[in-house]
C-alpha atoms as a PDB file:
ATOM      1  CA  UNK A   1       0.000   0.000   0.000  1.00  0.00           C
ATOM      2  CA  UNK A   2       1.880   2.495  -1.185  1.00  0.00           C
ATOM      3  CA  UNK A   3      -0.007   5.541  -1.662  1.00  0.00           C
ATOM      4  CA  UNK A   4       3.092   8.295  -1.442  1.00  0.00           C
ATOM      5  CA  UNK A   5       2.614   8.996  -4.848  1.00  0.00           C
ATOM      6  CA  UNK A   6      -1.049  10.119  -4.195  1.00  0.00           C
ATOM      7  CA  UNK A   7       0.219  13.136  -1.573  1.00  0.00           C
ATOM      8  CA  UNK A   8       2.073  15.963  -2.747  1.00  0.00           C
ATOM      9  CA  UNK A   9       6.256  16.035  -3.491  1.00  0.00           C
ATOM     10  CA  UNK A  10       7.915  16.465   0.222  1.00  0.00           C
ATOM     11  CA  UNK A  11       5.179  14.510   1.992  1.00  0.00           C
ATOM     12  CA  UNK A  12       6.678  11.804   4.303  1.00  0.00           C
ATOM     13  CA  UNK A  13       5.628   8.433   5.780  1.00  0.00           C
ATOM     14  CA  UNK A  14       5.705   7.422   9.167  1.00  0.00           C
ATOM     15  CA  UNK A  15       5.178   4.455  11.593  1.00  0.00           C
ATOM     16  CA  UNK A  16       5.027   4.281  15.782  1.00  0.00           C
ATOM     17  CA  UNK A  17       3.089   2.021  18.315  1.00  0.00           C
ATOM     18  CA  UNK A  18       1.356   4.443  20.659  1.00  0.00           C
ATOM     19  CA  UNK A  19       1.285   4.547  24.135  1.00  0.00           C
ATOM     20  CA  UNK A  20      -1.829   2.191  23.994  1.00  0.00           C
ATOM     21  CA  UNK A  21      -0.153  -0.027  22.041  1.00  0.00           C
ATOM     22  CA  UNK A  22      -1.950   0.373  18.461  1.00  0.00           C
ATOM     23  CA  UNK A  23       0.570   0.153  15.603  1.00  0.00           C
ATOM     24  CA  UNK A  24      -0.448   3.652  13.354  1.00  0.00           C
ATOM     25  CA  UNK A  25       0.978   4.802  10.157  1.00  0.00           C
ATOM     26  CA  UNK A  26       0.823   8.231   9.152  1.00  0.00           C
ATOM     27  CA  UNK A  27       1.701  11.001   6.306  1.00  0.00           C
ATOM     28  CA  UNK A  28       2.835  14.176   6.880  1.00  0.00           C
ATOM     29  CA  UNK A  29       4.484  17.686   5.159  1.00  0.00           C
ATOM     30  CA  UNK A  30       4.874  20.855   6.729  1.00  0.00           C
ATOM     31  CA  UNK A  31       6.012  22.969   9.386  1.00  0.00           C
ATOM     32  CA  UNK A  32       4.610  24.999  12.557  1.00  0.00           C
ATOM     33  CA  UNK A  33       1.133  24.204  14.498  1.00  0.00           C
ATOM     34  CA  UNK A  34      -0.400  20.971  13.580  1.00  0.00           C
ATOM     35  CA  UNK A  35      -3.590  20.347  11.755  1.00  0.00           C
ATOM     36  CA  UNK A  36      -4.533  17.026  12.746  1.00  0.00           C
ATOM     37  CA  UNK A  37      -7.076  15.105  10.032  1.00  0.00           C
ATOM     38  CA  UNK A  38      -9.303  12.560  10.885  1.00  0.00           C
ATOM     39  CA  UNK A  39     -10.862  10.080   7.987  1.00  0.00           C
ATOM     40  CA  UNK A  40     -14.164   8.598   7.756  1.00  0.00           C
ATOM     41  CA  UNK A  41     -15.422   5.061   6.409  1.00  0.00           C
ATOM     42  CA  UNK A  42     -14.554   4.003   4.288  1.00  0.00           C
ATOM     43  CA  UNK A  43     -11.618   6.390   3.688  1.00  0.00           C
ATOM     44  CA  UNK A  44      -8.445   6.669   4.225  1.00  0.00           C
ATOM     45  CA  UNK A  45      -5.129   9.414   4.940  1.00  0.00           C
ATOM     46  CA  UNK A  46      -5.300   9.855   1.177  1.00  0.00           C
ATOM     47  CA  UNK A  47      -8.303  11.452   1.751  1.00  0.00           C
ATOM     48  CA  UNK A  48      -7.330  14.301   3.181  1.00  0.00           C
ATOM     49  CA  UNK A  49      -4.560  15.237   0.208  1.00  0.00           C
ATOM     50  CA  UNK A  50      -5.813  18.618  -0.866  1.00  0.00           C
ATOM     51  CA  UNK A  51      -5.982  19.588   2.278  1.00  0.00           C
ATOM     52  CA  UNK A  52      -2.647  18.178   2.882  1.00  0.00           C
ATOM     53  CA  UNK A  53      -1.760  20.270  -0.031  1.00  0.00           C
ATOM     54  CA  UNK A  54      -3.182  23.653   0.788  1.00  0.00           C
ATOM     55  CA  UNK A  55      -2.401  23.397   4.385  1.00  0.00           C
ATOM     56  CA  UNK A  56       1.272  22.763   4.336  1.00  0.00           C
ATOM     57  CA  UNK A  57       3.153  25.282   3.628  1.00  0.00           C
ATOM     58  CA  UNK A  58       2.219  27.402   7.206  1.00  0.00           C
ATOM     59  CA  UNK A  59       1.056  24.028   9.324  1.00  0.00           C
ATOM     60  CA  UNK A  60       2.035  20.593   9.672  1.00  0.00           C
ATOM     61  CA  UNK A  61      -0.189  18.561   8.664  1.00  0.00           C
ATOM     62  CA  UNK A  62      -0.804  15.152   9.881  1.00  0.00           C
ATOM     63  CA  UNK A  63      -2.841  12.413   8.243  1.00  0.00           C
ATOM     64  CA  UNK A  64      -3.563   8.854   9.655  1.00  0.00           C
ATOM     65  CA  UNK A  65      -5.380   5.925   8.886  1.00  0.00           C
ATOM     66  CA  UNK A  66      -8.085   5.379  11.670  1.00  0.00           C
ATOM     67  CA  UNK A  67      -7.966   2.548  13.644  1.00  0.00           C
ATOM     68  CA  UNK A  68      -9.088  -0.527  11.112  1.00  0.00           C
ATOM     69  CA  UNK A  69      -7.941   1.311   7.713  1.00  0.00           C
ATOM     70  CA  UNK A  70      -4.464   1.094   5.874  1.00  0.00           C
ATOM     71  CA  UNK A  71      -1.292   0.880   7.318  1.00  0.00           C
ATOM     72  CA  UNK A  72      -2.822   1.090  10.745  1.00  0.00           C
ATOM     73  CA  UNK A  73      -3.526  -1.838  13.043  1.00  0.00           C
ATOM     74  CA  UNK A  74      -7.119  -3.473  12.821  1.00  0.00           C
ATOM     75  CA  UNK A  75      -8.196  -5.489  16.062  1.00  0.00           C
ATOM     76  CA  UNK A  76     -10.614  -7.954  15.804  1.00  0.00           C
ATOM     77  CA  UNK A  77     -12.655  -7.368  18.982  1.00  0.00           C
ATOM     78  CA  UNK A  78     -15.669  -4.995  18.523  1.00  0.00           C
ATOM     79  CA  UNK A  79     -14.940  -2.913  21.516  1.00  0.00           C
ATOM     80  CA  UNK A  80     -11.608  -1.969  20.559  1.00  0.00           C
ATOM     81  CA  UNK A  81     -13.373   0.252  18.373  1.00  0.00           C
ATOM     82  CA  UNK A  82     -15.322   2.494  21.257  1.00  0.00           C
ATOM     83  CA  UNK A  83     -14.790   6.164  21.310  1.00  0.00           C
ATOM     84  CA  UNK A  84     -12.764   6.255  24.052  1.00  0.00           C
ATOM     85  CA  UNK A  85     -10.504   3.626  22.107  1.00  0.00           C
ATOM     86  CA  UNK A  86     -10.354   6.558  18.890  1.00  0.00           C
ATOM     87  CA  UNK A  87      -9.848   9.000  21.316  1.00  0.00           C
ATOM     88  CA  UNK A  88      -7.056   7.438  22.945  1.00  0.00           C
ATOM     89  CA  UNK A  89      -5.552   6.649  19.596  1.00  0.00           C
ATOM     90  CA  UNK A  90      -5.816  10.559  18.396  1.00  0.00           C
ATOM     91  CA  UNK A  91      -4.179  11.486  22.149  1.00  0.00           C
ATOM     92  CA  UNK A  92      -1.595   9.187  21.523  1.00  0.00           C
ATOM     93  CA  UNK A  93      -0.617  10.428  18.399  1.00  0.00           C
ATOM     94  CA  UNK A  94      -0.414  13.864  19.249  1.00  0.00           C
ATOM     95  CA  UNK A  95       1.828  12.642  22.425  1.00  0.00           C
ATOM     96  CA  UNK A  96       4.451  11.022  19.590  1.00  0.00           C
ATOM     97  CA  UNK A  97       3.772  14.015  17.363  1.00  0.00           C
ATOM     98  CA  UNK A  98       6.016  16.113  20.559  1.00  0.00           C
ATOM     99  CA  UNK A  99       3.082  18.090  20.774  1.00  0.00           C
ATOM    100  CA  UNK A 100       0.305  19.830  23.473  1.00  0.00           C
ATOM    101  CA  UNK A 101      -2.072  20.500  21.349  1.00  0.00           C
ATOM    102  CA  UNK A 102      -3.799  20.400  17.625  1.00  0.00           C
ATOM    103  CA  UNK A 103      -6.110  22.322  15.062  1.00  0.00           C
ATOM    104  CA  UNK A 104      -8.571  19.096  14.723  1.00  0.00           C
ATOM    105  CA  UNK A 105     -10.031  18.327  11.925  1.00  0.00           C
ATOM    106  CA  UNK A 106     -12.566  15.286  11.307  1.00  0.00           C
ATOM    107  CA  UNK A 107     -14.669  14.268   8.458  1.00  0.00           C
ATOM    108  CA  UNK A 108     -17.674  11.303   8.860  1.00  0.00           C
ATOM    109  CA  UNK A 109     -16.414   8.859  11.593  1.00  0.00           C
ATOM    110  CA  UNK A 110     -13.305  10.833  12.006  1.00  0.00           C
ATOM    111  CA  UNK A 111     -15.664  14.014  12.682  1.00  0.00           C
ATOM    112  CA  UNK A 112     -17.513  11.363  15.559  1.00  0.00           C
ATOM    113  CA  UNK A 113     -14.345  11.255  16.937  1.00  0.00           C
ATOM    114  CA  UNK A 114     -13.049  14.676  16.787  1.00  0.00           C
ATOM    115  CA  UNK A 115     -16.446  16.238  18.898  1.00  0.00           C
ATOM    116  CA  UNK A 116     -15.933  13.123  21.060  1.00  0.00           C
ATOM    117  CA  UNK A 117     -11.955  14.092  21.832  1.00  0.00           C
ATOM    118  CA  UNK A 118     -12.910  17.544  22.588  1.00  0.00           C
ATOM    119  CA  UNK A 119     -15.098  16.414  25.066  1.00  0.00           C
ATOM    120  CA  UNK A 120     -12.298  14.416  26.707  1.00  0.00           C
ATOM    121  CA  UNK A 121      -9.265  15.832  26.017  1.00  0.00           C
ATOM    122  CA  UNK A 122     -10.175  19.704  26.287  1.00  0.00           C
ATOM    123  CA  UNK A 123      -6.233  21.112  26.663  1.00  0.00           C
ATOM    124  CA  UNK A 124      -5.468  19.319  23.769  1.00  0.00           C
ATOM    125  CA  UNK A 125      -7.805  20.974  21.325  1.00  0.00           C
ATOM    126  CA  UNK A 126      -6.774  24.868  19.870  1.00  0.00           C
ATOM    127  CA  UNK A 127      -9.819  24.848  17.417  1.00  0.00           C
ATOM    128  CA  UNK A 128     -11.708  21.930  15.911  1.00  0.00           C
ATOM    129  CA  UNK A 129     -13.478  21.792  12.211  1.00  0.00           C
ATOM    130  CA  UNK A 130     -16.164  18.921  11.477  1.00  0.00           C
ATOM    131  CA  UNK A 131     -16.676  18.344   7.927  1.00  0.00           C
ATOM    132  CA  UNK A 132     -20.620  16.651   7.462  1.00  0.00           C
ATOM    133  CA  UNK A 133     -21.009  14.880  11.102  1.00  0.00           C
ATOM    134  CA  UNK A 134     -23.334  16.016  13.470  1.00  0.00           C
ATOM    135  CA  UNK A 135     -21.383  15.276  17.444  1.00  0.00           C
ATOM    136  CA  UNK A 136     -22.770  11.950  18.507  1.00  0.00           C
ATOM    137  CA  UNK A 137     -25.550  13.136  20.719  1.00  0.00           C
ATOM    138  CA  UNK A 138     -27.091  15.633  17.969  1.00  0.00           C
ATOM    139  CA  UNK A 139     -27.036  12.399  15.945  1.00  0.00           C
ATOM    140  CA  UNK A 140     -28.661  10.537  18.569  1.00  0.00           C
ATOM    141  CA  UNK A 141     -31.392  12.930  19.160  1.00  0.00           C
ATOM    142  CA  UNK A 142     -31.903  13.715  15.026  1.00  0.00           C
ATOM    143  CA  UNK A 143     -32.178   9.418  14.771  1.00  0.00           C
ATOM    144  CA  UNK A 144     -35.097   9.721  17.703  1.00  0.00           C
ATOM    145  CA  UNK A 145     -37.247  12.661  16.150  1.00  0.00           C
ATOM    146  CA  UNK A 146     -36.459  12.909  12.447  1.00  0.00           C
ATOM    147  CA  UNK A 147     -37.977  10.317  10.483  1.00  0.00           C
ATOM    148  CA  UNK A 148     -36.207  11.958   6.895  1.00  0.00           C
ATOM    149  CA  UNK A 149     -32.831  10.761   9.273  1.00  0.00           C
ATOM    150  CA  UNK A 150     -33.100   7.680  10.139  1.00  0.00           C
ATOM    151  CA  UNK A 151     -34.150   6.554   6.589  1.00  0.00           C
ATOM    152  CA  UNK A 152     -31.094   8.106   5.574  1.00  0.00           C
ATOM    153  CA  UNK A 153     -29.348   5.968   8.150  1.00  0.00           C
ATOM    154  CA  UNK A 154     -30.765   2.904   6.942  1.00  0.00           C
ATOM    155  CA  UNK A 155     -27.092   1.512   6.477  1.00  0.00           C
ATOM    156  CA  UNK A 156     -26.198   1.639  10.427  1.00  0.00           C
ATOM    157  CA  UNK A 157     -28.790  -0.753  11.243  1.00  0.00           C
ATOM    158  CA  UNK A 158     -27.568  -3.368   8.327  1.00  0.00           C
ATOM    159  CA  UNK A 159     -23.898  -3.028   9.771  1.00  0.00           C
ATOM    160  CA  UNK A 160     -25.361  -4.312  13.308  1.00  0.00           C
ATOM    161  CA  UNK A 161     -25.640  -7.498  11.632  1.00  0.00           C
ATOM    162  CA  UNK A 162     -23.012 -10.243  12.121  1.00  0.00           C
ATOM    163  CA  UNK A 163     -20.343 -11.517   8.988  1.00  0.00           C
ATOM    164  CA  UNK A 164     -23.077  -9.755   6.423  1.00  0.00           C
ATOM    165  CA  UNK A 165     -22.250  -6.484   6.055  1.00  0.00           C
ATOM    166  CA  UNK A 166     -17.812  -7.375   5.646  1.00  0.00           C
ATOM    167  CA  UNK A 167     -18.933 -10.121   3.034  1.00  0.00           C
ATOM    168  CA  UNK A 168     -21.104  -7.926   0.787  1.00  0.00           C
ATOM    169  CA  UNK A 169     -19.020  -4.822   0.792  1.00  0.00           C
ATOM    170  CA  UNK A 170     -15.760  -7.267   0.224  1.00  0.00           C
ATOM    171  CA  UNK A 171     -17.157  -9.579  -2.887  1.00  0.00           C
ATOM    172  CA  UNK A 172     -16.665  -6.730  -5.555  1.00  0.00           C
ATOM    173  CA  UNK A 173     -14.139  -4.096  -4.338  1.00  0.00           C
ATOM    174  CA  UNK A 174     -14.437  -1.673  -6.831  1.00  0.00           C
ATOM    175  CA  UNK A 175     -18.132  -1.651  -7.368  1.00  0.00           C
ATOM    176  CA  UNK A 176     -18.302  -1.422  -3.276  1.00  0.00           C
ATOM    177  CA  UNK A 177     -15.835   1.822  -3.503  1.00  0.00           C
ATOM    178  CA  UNK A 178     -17.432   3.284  -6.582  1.00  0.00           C
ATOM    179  CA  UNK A 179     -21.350   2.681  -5.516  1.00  0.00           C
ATOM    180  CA  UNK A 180     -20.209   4.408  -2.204  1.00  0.00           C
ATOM    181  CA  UNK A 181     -18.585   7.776  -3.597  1.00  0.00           C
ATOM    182  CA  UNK A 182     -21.355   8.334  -6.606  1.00  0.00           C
ATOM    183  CA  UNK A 183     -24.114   7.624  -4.388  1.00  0.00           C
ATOM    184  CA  UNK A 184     -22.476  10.586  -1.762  1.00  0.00           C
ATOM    185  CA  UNK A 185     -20.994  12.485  -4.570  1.00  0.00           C
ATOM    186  CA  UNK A 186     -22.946  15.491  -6.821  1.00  0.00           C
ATOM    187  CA  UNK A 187     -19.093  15.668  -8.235  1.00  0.00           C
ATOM    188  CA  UNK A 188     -18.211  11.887  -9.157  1.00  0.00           C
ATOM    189  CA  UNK A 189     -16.164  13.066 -12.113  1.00  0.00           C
ATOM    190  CA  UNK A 190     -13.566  13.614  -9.134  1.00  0.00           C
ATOM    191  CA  UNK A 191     -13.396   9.892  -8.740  1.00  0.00           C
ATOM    192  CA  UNK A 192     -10.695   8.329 -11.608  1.00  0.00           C
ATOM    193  CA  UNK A 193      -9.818   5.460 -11.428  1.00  0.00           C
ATOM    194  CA  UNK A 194      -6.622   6.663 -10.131  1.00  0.00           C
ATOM    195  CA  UNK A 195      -8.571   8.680  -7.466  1.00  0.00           C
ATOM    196  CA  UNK A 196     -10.250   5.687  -6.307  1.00  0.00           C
ATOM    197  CA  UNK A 197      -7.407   3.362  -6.594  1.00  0.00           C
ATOM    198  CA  UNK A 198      -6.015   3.282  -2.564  1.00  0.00           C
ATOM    199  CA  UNK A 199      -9.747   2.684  -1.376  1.00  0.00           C
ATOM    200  CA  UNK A 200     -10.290  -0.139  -3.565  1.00  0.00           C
ATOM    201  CA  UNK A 201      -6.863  -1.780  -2.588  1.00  0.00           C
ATOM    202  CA  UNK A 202      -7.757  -1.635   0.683  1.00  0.00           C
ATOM    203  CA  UNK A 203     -10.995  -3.674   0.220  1.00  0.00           C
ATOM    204  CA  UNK A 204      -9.282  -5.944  -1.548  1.00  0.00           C
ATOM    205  CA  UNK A 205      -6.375  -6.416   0.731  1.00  0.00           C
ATOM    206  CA  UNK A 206      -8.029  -6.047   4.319  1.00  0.00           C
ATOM    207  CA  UNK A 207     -11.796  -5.612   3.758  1.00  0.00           C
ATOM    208  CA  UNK A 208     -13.450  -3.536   5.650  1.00  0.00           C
ATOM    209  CA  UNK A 209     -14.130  -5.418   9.070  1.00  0.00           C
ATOM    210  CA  UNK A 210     -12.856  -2.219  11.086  1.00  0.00           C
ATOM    211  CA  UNK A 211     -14.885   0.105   9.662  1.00  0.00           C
ATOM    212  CA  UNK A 212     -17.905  -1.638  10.058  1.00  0.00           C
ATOM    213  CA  UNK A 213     -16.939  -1.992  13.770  1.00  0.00           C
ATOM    214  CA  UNK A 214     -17.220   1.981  14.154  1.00  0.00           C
ATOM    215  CA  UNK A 215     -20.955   1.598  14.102  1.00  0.00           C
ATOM    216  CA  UNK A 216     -20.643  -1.550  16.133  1.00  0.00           C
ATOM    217  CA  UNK A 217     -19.204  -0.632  19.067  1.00  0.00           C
ATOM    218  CA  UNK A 218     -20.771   2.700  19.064  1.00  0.00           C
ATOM    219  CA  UNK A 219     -24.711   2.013  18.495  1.00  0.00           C
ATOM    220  CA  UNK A 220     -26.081   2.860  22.134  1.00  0.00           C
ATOM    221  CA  UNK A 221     -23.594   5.714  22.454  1.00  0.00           C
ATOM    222  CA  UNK A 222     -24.891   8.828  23.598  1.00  0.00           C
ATOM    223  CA  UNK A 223     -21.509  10.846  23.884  1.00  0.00           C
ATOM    224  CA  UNK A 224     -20.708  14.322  24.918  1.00  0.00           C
ATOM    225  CA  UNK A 225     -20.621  15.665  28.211  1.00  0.00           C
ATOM    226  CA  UNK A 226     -22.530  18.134  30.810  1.00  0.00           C
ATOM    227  CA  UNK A 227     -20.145  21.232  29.827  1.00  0.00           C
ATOM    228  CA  UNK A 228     -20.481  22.513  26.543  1.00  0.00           C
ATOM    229  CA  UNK A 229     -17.357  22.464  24.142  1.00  0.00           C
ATOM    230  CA  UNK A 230     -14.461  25.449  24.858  1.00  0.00           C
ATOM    231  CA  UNK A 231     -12.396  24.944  21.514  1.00  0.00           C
ATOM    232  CA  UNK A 232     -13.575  27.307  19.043  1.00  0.00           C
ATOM    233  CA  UNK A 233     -15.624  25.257  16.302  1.00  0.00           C
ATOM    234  CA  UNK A 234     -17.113  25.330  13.227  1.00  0.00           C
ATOM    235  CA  UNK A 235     -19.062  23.164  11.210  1.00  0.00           C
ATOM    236  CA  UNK A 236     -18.703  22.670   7.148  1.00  0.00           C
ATOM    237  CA  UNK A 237     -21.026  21.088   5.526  1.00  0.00           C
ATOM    238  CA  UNK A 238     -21.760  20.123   1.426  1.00  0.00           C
ATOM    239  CA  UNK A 239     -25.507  20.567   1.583  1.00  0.00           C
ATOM    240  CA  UNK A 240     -26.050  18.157  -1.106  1.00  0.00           C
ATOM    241  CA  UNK A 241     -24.974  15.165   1.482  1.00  0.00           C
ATOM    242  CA  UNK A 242     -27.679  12.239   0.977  1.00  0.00           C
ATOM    243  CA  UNK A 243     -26.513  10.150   4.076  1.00  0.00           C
ATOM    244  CA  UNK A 244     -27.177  13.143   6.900  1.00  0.00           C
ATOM    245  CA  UNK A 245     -29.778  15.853   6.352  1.00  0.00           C
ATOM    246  CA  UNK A 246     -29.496  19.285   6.270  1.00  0.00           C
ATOM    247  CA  UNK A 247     -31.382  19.953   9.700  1.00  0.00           C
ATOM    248  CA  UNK A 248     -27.665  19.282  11.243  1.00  0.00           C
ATOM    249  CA  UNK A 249     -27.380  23.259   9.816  1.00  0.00           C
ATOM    250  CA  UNK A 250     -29.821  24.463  12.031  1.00  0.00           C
ATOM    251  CA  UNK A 251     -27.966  26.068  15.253  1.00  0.00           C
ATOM    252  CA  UNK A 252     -31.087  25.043  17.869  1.00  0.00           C
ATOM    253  CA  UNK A 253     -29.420  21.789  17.627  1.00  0.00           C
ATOM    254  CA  UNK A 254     -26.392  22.393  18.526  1.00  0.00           C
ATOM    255  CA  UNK A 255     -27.078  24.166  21.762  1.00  0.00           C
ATOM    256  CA  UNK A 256     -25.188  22.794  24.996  1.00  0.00           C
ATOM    257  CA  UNK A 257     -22.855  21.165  22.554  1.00  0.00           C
ATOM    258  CA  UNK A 258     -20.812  24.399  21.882  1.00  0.00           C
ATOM    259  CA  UNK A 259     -20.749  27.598  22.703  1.00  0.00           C
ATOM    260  CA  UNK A 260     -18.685  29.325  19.611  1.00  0.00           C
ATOM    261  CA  UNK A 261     -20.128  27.238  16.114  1.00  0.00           C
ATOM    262  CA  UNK A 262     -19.453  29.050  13.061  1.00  0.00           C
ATOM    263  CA  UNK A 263     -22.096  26.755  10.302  1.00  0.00           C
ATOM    264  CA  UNK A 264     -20.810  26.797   6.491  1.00  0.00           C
ATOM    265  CA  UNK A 265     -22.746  25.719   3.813  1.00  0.00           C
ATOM    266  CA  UNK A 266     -20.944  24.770   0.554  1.00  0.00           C
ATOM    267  CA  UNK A 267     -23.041  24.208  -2.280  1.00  0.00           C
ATOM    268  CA  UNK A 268     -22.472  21.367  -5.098  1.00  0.00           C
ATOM    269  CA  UNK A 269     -20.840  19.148  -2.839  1.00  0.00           C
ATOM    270  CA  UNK A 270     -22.516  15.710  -1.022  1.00  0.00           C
ATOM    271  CA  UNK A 271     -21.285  13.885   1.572  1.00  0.00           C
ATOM    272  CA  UNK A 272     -17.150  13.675   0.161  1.00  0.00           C
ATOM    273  CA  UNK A 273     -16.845  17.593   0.416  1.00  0.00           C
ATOM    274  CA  UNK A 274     -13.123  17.670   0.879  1.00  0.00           C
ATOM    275  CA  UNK A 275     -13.055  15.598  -2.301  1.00  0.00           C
ATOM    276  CA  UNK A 276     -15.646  17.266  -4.257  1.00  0.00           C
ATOM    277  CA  UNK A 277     -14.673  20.863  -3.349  1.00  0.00           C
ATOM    278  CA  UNK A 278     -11.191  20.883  -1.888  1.00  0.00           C
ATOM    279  CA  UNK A 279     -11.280  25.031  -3.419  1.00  0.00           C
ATOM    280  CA  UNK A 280     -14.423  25.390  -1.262  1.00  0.00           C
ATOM    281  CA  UNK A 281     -13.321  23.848   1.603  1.00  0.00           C
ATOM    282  CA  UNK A 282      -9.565  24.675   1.841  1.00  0.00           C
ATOM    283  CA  UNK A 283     -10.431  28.483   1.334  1.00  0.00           C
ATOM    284  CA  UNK A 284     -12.702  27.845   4.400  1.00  0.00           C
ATOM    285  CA  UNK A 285      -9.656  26.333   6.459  1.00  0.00           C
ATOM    286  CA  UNK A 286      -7.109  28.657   5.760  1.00  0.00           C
ATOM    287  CA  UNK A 287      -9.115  31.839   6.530  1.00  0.00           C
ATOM    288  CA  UNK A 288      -9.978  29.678  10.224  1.00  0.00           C
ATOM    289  CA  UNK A 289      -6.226  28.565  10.615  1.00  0.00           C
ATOM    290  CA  UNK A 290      -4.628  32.471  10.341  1.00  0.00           C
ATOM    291  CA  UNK A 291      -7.565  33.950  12.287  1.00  0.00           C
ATOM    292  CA  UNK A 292      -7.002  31.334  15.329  1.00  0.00           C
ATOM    293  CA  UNK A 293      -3.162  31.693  14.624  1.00  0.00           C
ATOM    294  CA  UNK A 294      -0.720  30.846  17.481  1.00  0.00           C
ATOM    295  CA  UNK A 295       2.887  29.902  17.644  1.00  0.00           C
END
């Protein structure tokens, strides 16, 4: 899995057990305060390469696989796949990064986790930015009282079953990849072959067991925490996403989660915004990193 080529010239690789003993790989390029990226299912570090890109030459910029994807380590026990498991994992990188504290940045499941590390690891977190995911308990409550929701969310109940789920997303990798970015995509010419390429690899090669756990150790979660988050936040969002609904925009429902939410909307993009609009998005992130700027 060799996916250098994907990232851009100067970009390097990296391996290191963490303190909790998880074996994580990692990509990185830049200098100064880092910008920590968190993938969702079924992504992967190469996700995050505009970003990567764009951010680089005043940050460093991190990119892992999760826990279960790529080069990383993929237990086989559902509950090694709790949030305080991807929590602990995103703490323990930043402890082998040499650093206090991160610009977070999160994207599906990776976006779960970053709301849920703020929550738990407070002096870690300068700002945090959530690309389409709602923080678990707005989920929670949105699955309860939106019908229009949990249709969308049909999916999470079929991954609660047992061996089903791994065997039909694993019997034709590239259909699996491709059926999963144009049905989340209003861009899918982004998605070449080459584009495409590291996700269906990893189907191939590992399948996508981890993943799947995400939703299986997490199903009667409830998350967050009695004090609102301190980090400043904000929220992007491609309002064209078919998997979670645009109510997530509305601020009501975000109240005793945060208390400093700036909501972005970017239009023509689904679900894969950093994909389908890395212009969009990366404008969005650079204007946030140099007005939260510290040394």
């Amino acid at each position: 899995m060799d996916w250098l080529p994907h990232f851009r010239p100067g970009t390097t690789e990296h391996r290191a057990t963490l303190p909790n003993g998880l074996n994580v790989r990692w990509f990185e390029r830049g200098e100064g305060p880092v910008v920590l990226c968190l993938h969702g299912f079924p992504e992967l570090s190469v996700s995050w390469k505009h970003q990567l890109a764009a951010l680089s030459d005043t940050h460093r910029v991190v990119v892992p696989d999760m826990r279960g994807y790529g080069g990383t380590d993929a237990p086989l026990p559902v509950r090694a796949y709790s949030l305080e498991q991807l929590c602990s994992d995103a703490d323990g990188l930043i402890q082998t990064l040499g650093v206090q504290d991160v610009h977070l940045l999160g994207h599906d499941w990776g976006g779960a986790v970053a709301w849920d590390f703020a929550w738990r690891f407070p002096e870690r977190v300068r700002t945090i930015t959530v690309l389409n995911c709602p923080a678990v308990p707005v989920m929670a409550r949105a699955m309860l009282t939106i019908p229009g929701q949990a249709l969308r969310s049909w999916y999470m109940a079929f991954f609660q079953l047992p061996w089903l789920p791994e065997w039909a997303m694993g019997r034709n990798p590239e259909d699996t990849v491709m059926r999963g970015f144009m049905k989340g995509s209003l861009n899918p010419d982004v998605f070449t072959p080459d584009a495409v390429a590291p996700y269906i690899e990893q189907v191939r090669d590992r399948g996508l067991r981890g993943g799947i756990h995400y939703y299986r150790a997490n199903r009667r979660v409830l998350g967050g925490s009695k004090r609102p988050i301190q980090a400043p936040a904000q929220l992007i969002w491609g309002v064209g996403d078919p998997f979670l609904g645009p109510w997530f925009l509305e601020p009501r429902r975000w109240r005793g989660i945060t208390e400093d939410l700036a909501i972005h909307r970017v239009e023509g993009a689904g679900h894969w915004i950093q994909q389908e609009q890395p212009d969009a998005v990366n404008a969005l992130l650079q204007t946030w990193l140099e007005t939260h700027w510290t040394n």
